[in-house]
N, C-alpha and C. Protein backbone atom coordinates (compact mmCIF):
# COMPACT_ATOMS: atom_id res chain seq x y z
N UNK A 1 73.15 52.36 60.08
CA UNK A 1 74.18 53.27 59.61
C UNK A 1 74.18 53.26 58.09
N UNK A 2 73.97 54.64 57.41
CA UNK A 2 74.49 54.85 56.13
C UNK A 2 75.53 55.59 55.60
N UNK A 3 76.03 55.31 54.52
CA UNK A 3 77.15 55.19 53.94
C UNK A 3 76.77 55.95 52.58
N UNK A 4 77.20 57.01 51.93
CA UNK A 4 77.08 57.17 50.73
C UNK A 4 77.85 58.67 50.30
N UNK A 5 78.47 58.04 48.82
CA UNK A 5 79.93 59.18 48.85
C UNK A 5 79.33 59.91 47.67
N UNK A 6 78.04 60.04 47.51
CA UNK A 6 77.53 60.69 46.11
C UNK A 6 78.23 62.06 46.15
N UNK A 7 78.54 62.68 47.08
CA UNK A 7 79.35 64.05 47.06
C UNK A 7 80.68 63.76 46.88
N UNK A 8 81.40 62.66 47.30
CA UNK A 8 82.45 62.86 46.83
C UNK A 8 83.26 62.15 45.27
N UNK A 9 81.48 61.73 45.30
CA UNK A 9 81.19 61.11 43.26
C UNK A 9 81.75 62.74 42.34
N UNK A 10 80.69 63.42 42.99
CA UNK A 10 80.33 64.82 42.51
C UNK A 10 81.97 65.33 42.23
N UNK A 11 82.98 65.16 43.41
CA UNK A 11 83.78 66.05 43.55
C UNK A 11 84.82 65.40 42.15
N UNK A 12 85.01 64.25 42.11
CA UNK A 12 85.57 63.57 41.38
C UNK A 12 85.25 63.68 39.92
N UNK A 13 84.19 63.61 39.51
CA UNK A 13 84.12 63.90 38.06
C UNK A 13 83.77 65.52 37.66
N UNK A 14 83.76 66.29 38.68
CA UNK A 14 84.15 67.72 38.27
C UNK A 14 85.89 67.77 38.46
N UNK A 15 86.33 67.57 39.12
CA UNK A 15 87.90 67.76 39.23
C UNK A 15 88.50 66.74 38.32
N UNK A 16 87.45 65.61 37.70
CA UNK A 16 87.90 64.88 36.13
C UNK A 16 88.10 66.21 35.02
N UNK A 17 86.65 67.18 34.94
CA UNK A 17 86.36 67.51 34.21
C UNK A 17 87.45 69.14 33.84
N UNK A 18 87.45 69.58 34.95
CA UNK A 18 88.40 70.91 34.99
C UNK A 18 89.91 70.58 35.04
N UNK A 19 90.31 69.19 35.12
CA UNK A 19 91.74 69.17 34.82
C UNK A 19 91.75 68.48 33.51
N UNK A 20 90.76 68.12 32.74
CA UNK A 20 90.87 67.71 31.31
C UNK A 20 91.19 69.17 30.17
N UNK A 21 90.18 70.29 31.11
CA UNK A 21 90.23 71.55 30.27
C UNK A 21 91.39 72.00 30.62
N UNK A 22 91.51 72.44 31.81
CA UNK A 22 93.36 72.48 31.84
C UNK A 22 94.23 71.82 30.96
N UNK A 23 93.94 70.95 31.18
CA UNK A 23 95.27 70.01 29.86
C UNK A 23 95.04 70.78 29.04
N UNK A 24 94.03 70.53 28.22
CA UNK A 24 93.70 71.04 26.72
C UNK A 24 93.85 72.42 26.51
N UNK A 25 93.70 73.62 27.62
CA UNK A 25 94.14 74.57 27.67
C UNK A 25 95.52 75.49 27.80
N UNK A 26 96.48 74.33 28.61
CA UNK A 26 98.45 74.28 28.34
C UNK A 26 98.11 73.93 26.98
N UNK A 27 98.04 72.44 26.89
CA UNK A 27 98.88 72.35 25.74
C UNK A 27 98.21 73.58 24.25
N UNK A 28 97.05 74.10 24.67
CA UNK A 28 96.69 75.28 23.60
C UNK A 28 97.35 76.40 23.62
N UNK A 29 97.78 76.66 25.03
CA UNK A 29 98.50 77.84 24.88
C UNK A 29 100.06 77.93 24.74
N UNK A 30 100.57 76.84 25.21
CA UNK A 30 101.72 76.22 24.64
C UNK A 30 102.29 76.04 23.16
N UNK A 31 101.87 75.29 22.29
CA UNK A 31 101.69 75.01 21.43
C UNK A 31 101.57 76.40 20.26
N UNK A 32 100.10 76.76 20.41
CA UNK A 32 99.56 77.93 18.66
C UNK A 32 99.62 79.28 20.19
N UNK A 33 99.64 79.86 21.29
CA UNK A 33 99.92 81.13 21.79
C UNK A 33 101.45 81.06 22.29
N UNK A 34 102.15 79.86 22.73
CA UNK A 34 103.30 80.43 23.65
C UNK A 34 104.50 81.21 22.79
N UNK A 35 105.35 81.75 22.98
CA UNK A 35 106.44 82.42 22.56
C UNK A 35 107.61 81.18 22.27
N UNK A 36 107.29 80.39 22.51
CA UNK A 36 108.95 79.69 22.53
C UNK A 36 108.76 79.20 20.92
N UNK A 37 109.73 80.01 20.43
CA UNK A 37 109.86 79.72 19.10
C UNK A 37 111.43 79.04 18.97
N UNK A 38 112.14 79.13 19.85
CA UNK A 38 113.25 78.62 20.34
C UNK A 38 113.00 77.32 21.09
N UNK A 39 114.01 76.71 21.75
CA UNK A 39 114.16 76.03 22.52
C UNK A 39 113.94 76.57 24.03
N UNK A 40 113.16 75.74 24.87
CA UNK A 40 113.16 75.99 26.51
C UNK A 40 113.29 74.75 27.20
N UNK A 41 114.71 75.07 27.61
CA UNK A 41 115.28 73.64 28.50
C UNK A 41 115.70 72.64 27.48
N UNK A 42 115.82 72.88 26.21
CA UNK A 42 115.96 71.66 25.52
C UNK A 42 115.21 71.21 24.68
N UNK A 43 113.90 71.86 25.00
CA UNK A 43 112.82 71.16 24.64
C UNK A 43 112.11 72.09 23.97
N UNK A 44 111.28 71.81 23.00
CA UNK A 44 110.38 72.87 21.77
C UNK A 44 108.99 72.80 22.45
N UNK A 45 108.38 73.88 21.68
CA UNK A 45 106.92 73.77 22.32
C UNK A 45 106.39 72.53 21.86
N UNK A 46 106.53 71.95 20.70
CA UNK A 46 105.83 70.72 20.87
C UNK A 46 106.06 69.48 21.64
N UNK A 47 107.14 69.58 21.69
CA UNK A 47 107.10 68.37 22.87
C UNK A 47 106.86 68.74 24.50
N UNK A 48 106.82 70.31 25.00
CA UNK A 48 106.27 70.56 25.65
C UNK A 48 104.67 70.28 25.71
N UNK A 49 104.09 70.37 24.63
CA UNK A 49 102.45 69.90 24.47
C UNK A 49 102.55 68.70 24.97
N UNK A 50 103.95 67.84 24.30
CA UNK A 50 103.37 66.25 24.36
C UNK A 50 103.64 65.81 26.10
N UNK A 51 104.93 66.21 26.69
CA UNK A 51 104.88 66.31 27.77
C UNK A 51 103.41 66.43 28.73
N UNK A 52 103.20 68.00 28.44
CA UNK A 52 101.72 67.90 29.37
C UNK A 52 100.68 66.86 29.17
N UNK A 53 100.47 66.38 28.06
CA UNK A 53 99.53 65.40 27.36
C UNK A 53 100.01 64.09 28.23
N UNK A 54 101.51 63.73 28.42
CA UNK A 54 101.49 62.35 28.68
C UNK A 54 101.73 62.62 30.28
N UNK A 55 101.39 63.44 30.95
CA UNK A 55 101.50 63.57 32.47
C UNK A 55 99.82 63.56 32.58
N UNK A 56 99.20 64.27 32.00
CA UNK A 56 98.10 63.69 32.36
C UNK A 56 97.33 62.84 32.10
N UNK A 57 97.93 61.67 31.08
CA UNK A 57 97.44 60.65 30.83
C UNK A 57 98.08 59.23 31.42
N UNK A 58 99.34 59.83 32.36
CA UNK A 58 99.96 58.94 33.54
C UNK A 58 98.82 58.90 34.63
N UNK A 59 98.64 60.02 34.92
CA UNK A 59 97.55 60.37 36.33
C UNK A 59 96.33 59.66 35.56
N UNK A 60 95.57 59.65 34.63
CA UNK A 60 94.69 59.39 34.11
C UNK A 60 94.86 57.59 34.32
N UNK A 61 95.56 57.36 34.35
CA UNK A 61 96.25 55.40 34.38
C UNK A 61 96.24 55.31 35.88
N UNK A 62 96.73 56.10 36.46
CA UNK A 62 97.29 55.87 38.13
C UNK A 62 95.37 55.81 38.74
N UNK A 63 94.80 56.78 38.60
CA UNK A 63 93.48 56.88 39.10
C UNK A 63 92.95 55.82 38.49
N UNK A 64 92.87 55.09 37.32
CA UNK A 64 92.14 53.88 37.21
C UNK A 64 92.60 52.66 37.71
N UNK A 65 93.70 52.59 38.09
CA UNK A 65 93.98 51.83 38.95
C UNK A 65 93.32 51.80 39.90
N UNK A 66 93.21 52.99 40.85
CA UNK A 66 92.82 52.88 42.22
C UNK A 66 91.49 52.53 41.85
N UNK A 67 90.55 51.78 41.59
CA UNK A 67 89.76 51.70 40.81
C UNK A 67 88.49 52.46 41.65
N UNK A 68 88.52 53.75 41.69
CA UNK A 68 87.46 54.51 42.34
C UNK A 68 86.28 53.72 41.96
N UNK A 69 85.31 53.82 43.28
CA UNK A 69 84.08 52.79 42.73
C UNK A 69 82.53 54.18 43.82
N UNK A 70 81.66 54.42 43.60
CA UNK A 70 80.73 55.14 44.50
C UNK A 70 80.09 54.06 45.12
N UNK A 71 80.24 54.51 46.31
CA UNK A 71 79.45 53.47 47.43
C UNK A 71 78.62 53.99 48.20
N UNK A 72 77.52 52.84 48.43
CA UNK A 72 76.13 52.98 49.43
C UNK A 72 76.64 51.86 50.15
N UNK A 73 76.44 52.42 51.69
CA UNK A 73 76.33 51.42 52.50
C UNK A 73 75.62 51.40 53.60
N UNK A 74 74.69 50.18 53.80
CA UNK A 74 73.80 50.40 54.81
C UNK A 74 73.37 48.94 55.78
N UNK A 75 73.31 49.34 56.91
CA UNK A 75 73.05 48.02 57.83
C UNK A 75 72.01 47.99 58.31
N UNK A 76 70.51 48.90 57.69
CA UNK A 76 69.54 48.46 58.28
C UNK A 76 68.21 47.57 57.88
N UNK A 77 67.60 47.15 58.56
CA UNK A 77 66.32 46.68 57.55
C UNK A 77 66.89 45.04 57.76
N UNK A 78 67.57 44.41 58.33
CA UNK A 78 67.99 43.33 58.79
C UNK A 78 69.24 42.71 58.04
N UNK A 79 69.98 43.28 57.15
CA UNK A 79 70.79 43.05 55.96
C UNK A 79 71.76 44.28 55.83
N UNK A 80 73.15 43.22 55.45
CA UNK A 80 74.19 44.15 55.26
C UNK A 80 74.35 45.02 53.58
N UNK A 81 73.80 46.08 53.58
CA UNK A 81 73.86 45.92 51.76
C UNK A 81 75.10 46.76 51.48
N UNK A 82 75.62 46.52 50.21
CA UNK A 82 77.23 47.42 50.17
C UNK A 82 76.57 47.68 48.26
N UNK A 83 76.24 48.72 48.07
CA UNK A 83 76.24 48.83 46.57
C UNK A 83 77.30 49.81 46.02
N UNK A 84 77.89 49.19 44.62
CA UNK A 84 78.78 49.87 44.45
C UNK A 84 78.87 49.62 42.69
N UNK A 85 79.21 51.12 42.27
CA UNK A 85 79.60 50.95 40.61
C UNK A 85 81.08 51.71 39.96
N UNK A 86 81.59 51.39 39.23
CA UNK A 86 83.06 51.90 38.98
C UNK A 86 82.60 53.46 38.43
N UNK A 87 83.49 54.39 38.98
CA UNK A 87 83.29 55.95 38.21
C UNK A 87 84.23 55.27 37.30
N UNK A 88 84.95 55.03 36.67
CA UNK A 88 85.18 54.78 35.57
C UNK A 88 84.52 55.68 34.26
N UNK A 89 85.04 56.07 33.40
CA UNK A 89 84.26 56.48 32.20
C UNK A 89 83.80 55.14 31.11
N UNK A 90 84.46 54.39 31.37
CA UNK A 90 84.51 52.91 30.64
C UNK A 90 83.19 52.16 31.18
N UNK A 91 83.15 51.96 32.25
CA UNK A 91 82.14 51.09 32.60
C UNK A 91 81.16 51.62 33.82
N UNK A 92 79.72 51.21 33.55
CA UNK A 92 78.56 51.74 34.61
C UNK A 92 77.86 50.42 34.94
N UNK A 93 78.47 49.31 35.37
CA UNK A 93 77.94 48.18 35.42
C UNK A 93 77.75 48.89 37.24
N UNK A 94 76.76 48.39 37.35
CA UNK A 94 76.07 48.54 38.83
C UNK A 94 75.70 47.16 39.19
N UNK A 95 76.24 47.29 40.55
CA UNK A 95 76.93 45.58 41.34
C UNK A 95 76.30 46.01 42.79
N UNK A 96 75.49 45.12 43.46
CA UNK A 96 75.29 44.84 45.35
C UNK A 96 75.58 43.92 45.35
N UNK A 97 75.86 43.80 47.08
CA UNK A 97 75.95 43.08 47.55
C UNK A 97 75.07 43.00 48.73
N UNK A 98 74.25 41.76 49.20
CA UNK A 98 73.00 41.64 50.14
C UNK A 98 73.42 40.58 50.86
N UNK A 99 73.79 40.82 52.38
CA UNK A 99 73.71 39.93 53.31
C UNK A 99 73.05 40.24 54.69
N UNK A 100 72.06 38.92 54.42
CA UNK A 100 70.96 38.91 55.98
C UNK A 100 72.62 39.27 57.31
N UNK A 101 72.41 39.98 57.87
CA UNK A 101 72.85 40.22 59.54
C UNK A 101 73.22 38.77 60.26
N UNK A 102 72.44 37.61 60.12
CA UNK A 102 72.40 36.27 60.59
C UNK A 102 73.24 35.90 60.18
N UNK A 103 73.82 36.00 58.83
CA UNK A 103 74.61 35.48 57.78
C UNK A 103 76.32 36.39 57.57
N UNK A 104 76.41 37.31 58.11
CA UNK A 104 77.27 38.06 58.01
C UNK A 104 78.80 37.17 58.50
N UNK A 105 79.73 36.44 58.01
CA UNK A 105 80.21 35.85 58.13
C UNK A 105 81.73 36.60 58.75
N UNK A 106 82.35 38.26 58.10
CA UNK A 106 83.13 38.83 58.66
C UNK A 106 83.64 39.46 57.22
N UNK A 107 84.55 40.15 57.22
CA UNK A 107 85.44 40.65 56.00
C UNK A 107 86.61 40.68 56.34
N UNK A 108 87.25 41.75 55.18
CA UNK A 108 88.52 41.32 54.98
C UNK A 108 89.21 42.78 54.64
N UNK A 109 89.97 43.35 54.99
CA UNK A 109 90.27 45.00 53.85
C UNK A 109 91.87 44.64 53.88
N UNK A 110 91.91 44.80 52.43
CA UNK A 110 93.32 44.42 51.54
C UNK A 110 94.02 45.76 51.13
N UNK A 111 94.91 46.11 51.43
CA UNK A 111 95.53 47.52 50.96
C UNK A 111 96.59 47.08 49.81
N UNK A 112 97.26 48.01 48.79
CA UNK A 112 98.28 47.90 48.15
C UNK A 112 98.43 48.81 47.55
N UNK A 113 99.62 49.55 47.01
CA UNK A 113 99.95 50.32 45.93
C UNK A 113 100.54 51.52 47.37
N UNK A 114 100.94 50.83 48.08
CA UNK A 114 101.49 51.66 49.30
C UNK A 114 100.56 52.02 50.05
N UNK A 115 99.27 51.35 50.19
CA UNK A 115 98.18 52.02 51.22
C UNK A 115 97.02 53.01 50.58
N UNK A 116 97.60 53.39 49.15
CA UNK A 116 96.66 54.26 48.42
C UNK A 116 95.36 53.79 48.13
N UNK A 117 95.63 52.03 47.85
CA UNK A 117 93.94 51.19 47.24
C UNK A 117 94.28 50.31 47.99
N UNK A 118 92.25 50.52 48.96
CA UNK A 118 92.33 49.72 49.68
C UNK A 118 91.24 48.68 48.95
N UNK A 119 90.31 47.73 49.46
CA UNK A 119 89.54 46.60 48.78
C UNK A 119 88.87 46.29 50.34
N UNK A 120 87.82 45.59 49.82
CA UNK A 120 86.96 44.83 50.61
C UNK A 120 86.49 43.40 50.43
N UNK A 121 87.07 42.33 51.26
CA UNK A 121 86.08 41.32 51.03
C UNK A 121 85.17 40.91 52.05
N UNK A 122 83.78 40.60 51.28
CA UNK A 122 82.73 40.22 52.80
C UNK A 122 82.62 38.88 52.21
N UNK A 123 82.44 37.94 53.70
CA UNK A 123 82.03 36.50 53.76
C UNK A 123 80.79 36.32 54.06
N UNK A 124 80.19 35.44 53.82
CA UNK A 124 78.39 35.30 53.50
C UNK A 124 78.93 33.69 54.15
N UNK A 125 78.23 33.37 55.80
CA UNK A 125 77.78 31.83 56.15
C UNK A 125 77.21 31.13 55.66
N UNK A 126 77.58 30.19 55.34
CA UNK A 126 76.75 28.92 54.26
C UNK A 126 76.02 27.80 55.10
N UNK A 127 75.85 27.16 54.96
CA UNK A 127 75.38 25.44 55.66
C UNK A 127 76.89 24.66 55.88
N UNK A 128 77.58 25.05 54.75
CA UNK A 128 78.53 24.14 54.64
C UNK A 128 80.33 25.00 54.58
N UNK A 129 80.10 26.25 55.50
CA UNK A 129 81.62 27.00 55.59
C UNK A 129 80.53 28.36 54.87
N UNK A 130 81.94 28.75 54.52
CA UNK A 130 81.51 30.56 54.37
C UNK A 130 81.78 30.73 52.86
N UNK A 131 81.22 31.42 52.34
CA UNK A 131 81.43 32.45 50.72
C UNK A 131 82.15 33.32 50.78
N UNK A 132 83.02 33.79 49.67
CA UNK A 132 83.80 34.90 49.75
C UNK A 132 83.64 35.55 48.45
N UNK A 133 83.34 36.79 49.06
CA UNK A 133 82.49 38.16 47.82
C UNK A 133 84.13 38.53 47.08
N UNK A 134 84.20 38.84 45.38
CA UNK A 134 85.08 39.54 44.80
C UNK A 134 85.77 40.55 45.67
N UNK A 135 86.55 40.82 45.96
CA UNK A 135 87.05 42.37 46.66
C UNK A 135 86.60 43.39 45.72
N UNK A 136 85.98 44.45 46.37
CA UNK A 136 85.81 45.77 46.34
C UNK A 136 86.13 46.88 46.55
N UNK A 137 86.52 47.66 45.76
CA UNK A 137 87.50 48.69 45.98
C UNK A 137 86.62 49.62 46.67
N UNK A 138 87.10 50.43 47.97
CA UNK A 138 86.75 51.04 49.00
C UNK A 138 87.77 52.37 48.64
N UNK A 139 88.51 52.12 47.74
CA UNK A 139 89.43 53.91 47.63
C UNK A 139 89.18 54.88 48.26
N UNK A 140 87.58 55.02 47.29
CA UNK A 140 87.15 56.54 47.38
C UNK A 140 86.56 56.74 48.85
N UNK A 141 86.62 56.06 49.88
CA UNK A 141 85.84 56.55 51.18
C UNK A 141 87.34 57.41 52.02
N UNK A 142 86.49 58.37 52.08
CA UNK A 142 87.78 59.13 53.34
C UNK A 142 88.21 58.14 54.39
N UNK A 143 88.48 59.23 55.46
CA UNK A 143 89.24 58.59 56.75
C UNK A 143 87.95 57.89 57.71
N UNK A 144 87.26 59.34 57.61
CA UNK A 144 86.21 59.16 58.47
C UNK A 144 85.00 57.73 57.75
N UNK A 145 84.99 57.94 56.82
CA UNK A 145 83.69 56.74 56.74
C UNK A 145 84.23 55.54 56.49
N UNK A 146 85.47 55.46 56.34
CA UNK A 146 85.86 54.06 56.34
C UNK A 146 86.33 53.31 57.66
N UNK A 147 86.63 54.57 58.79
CA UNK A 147 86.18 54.01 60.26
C UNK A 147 85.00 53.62 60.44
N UNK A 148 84.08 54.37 59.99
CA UNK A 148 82.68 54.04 60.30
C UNK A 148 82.24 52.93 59.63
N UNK A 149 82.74 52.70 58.55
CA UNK A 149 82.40 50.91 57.77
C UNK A 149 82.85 50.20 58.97
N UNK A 150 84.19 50.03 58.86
CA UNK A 150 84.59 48.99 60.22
C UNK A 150 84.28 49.28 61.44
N UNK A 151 84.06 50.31 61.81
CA UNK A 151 83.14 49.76 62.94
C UNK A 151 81.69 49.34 62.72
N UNK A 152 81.23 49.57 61.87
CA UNK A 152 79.83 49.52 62.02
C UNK A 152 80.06 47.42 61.56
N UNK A 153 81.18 47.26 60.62
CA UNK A 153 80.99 45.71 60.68
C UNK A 153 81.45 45.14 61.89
N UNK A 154 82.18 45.73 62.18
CA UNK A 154 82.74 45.08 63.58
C UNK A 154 81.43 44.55 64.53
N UNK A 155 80.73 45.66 64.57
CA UNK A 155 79.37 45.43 65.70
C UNK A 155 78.99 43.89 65.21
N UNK A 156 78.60 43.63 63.84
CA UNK A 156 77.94 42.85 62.98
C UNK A 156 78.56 41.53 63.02
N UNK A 157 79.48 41.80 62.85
CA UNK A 157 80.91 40.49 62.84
C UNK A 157 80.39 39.01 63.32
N UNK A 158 80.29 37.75 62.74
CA UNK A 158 79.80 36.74 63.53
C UNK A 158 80.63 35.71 63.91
């Protein structure tokens, strides 16, 4: 079974990219085109700019939280591999994880922030007890492939 959200990589840093121009496009037309040379609601066009500016730089905080990460995942070839790198604009550190099938010790999926970010931990069998991998943020997988992760570890499970 494979696993891979490169389309919904795609969808994410275009819908980064067209709600950045949006911003920049309110607060342009807000600001040097809108009419409010007065007050609206209280409020002047410039702090209407700053408004739009700091709503989307709330959402801009909230999404790095969820710490969207693009994932490959695959169980064949005798090994569990899970590769994964932060969309982040900050960082492109590219991280796997490789465990023989023999060795597959079980995982773990951690939710918080109300169910919005979920995480992954996989255990790797040792000689002497089990390893436990960093958690991995699993956010970005829909409904459907993140059934299909767990089941497909479930089969695996030792």
């Amino acid at each position: 079974m494979i696993i891979d959200i490169q389309r919904i990589v795609i969808k994410t840093q275009l819908r980064r990219l067209i709600t950045l121009l949006l911003v920049v496009l309110a607060i342009l037309i807000v600001v040097f085109l809108g009419s409010l040379q007065n007050d609206f609601l209280g409020i002047n066009k410039y702090q209407w700019g700053l408004i739009i500016f700091a709503v989307y730089i709330i959402s801009v905080i909230i999404e790095g939280l969820l710490e969207l990460n693009y994932i490959y995942f695959s169980d064949e070839e005798g090994a569990i591999i899970f590769r994964y790198f932060p969309m982040s604009l900050f960082s492109r550190k590219k991280n796997s994880i490789e465990i023989p099938l023999e060795r597959f010790a079980g995982y773990e999926i951690i939710e918080s922030f109300g169910g919005l970010k979920k995480q992954i931990i996989f255990y790797h069998k040792l000689k002497k007890g089990s390893a436990k991998y960093k958690p991995v943020s699993i956010t970005g997988l829909n409904k459907e492939q993140l059934q299909t992760l767990i089941k497909t570890l479930n089969r695996h499970k030792g």
